[in-house]
Protein backbone atom coordinates (compact mmCIF):
# COMPACT_ATOMS: atom_id res chain seq x y z
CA UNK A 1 -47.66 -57.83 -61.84
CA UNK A 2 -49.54 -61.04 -62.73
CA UNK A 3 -46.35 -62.66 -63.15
CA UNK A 4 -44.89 -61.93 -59.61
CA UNK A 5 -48.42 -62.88 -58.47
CA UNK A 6 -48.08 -66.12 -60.37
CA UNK A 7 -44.61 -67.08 -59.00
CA UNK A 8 -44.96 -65.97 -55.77
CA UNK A 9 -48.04 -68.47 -55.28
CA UNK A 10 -45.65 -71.28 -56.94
CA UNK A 11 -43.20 -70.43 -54.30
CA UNK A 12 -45.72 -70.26 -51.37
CA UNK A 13 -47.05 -73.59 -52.45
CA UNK A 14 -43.48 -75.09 -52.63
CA UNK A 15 -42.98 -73.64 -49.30
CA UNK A 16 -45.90 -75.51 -48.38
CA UNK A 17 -47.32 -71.87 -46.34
CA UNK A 18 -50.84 -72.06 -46.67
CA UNK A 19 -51.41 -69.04 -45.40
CA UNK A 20 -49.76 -67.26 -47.81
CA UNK A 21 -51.40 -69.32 -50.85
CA UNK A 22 -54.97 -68.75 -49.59
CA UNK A 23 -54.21 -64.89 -49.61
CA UNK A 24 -52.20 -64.86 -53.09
CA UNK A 25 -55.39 -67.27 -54.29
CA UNK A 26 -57.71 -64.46 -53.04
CA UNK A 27 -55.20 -61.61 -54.49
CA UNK A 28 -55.75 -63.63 -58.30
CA UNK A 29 -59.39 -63.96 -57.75
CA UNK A 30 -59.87 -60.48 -57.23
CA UNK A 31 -57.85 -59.48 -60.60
CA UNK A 32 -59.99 -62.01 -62.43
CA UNK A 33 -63.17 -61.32 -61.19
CA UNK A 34 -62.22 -57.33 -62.01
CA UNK A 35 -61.14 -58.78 -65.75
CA UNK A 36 -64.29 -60.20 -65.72
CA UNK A 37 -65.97 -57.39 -65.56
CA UNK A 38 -64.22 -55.02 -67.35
CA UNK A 39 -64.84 -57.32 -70.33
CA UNK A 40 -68.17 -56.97 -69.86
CA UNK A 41 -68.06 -53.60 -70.18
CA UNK A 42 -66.35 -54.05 -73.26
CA UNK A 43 -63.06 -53.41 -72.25
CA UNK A 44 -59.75 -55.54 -72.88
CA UNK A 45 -58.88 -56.38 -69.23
CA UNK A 46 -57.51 -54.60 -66.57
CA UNK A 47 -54.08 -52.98 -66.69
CA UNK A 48 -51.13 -52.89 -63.93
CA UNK A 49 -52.41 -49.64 -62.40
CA UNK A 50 -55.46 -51.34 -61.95
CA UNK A 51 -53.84 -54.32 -60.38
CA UNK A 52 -51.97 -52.06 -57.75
CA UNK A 53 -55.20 -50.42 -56.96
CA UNK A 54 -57.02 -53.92 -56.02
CA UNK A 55 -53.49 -54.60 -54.09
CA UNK A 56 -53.95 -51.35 -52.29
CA UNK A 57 -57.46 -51.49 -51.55
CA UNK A 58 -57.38 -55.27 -50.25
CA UNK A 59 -54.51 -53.89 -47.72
CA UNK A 60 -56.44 -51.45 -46.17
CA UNK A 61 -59.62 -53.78 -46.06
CA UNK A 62 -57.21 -55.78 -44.20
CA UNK A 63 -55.83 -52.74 -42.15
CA UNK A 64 -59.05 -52.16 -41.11
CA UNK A 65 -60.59 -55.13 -40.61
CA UNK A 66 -57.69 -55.83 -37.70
CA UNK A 67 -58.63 -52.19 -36.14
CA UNK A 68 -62.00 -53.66 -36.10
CA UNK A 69 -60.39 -57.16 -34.67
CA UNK A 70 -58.33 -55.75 -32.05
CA UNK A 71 -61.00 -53.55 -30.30
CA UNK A 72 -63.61 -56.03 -30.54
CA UNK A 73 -60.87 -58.36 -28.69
CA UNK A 74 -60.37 -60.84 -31.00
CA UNK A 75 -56.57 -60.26 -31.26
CA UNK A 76 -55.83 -63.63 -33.00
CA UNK A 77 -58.34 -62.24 -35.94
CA UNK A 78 -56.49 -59.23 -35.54
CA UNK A 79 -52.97 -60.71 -36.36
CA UNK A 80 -54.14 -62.88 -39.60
CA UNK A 81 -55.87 -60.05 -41.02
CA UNK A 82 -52.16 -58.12 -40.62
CA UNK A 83 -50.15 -60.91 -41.70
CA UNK A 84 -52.41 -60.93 -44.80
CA UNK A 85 -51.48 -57.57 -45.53
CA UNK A 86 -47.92 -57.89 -45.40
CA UNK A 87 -48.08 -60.45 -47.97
CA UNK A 88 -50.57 -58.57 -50.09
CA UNK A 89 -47.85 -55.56 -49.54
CA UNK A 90 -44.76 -57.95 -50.40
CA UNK A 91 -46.32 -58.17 -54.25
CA UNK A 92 -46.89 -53.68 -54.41
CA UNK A 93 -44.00 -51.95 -55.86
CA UNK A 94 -41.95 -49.72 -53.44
CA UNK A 95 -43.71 -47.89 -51.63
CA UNK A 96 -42.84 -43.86 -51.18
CA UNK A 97 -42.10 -42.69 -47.21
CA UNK A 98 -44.79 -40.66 -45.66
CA UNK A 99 -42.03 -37.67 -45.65
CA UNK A 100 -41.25 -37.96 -48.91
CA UNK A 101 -45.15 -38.21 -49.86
CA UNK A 102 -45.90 -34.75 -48.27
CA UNK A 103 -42.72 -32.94 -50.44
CA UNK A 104 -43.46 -34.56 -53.35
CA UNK A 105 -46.72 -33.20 -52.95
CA UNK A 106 -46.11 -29.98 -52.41
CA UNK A 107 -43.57 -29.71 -55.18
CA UNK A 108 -46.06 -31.03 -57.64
CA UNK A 109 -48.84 -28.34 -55.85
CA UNK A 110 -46.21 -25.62 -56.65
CA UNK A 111 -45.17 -27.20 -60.60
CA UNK A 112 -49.27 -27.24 -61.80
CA UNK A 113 -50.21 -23.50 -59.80
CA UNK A 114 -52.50 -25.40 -57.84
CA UNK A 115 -54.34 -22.79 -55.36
CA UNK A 116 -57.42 -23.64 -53.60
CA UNK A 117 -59.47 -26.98 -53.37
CA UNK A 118 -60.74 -26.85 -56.27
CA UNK A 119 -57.05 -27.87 -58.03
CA UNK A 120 -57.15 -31.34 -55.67
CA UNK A 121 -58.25 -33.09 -59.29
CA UNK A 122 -55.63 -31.67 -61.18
CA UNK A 123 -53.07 -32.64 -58.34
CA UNK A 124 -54.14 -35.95 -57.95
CA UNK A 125 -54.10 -37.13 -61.38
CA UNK A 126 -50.51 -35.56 -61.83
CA UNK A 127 -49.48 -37.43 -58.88
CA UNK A 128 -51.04 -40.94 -60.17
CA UNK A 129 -49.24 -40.29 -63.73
CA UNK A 130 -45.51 -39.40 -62.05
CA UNK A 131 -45.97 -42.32 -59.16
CA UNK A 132 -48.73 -45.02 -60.12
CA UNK A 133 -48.56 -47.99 -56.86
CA UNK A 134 -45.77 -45.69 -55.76
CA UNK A 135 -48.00 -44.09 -52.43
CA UNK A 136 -51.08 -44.20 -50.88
CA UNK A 137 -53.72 -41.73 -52.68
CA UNK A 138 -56.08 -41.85 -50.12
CA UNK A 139 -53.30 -40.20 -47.40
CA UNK A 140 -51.88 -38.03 -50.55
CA UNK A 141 -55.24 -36.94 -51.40
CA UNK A 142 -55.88 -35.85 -47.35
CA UNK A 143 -51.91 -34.23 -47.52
CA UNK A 144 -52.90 -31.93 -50.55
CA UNK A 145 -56.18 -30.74 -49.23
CA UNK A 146 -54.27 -29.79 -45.98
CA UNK A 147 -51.64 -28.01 -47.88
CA UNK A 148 -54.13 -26.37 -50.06
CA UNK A 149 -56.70 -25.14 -47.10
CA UNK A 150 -53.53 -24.11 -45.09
CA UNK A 151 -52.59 -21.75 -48.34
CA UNK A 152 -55.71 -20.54 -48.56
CA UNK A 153 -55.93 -19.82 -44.74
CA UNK A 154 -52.57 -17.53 -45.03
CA UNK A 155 -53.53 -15.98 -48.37
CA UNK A 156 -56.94 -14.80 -46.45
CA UNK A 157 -54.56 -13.69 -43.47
CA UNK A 158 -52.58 -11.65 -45.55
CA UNK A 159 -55.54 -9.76 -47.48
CA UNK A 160 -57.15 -9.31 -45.00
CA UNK A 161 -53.76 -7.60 -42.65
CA UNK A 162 -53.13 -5.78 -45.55
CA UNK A 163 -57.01 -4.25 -45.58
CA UNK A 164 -56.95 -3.12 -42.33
CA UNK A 165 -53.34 -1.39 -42.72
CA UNK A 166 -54.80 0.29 -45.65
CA UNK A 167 -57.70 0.99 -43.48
CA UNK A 168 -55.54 3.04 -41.07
């Protein structure tokens, strides 16, 4: 990931697109500073995962930092913070469809016996082993508490239709 980071800044600079090499600059800055202090904590350095997780969290600074932009008018702000992000974007690996997202979640739901909130942990950490930088964790995270409330919410339906026909 460095690498790419690395060459992508040579290529930016050779393009002479300074808009790109001030964001790559600020992309390495971030990694070092986050070596920096992982090695104060005692810790070798950071590895990719870690990377991708900077990547991803500097695009949705970005993301909403235009939001915040656009409705305060200052649409010019607006479009650098978004052209920023594709570039930040261009360096994560590929990135998993919102519709594919939402089955592989559920299939992964189903494959751990994951039924009620309290298995969002176990679910999460499966799907950051099986896709690390693949998706967005934050929306995966929201997808599997929806799927796991709406299972709960029929599994209470059900018990309680089948008390009241036993009721009867």
């Amino acid at each position: 990931m460095r690498e790419k980071i690395n060459t992508a800044l040579k290529a930016a600079q050779d393009a002479g697109d300074k808009r790109k090499c001030a964001t790559l600059r600020l992309v390495q800055t971030a990694v070092k500073d986050r070596e920096a202090a992982a090695r104060e904590n005692g810790k070798d350095g950071v590895a990719e995962p870690e990377v991708i997780e900077i990547l991803q969290k500097m695009v949705r600074q970005r993301e909403d930092s235009a939001g915040e932009f656009e409705s305060g008018g200052q649409l010019d702000l607006a479009e650098q913070e978004r052209a920023e992000q594709e570039i930040i974007r261009e360096l994560l690996p590929h990135q998993i469809s919102e519709e594919t997202m939402k089955t592989l979640c559920e299939e992964t739901l189903q494959e751990i016996g994951a039924h009620g909130l309290r298995d969002i942990g176990r679910c999460m950490n499966e799907l950051k082993s099986r896709y690390p930088g693949q998706m967005d964790f934050v929306q995966a995270s929201c997808v599997v508490k929806d799927m796991l409330r709406a299972e709960a919410a029929s599994q209470d339906a059900s018990t309680s239709k089948g008390g009241e026909a036993s009721g009867d």
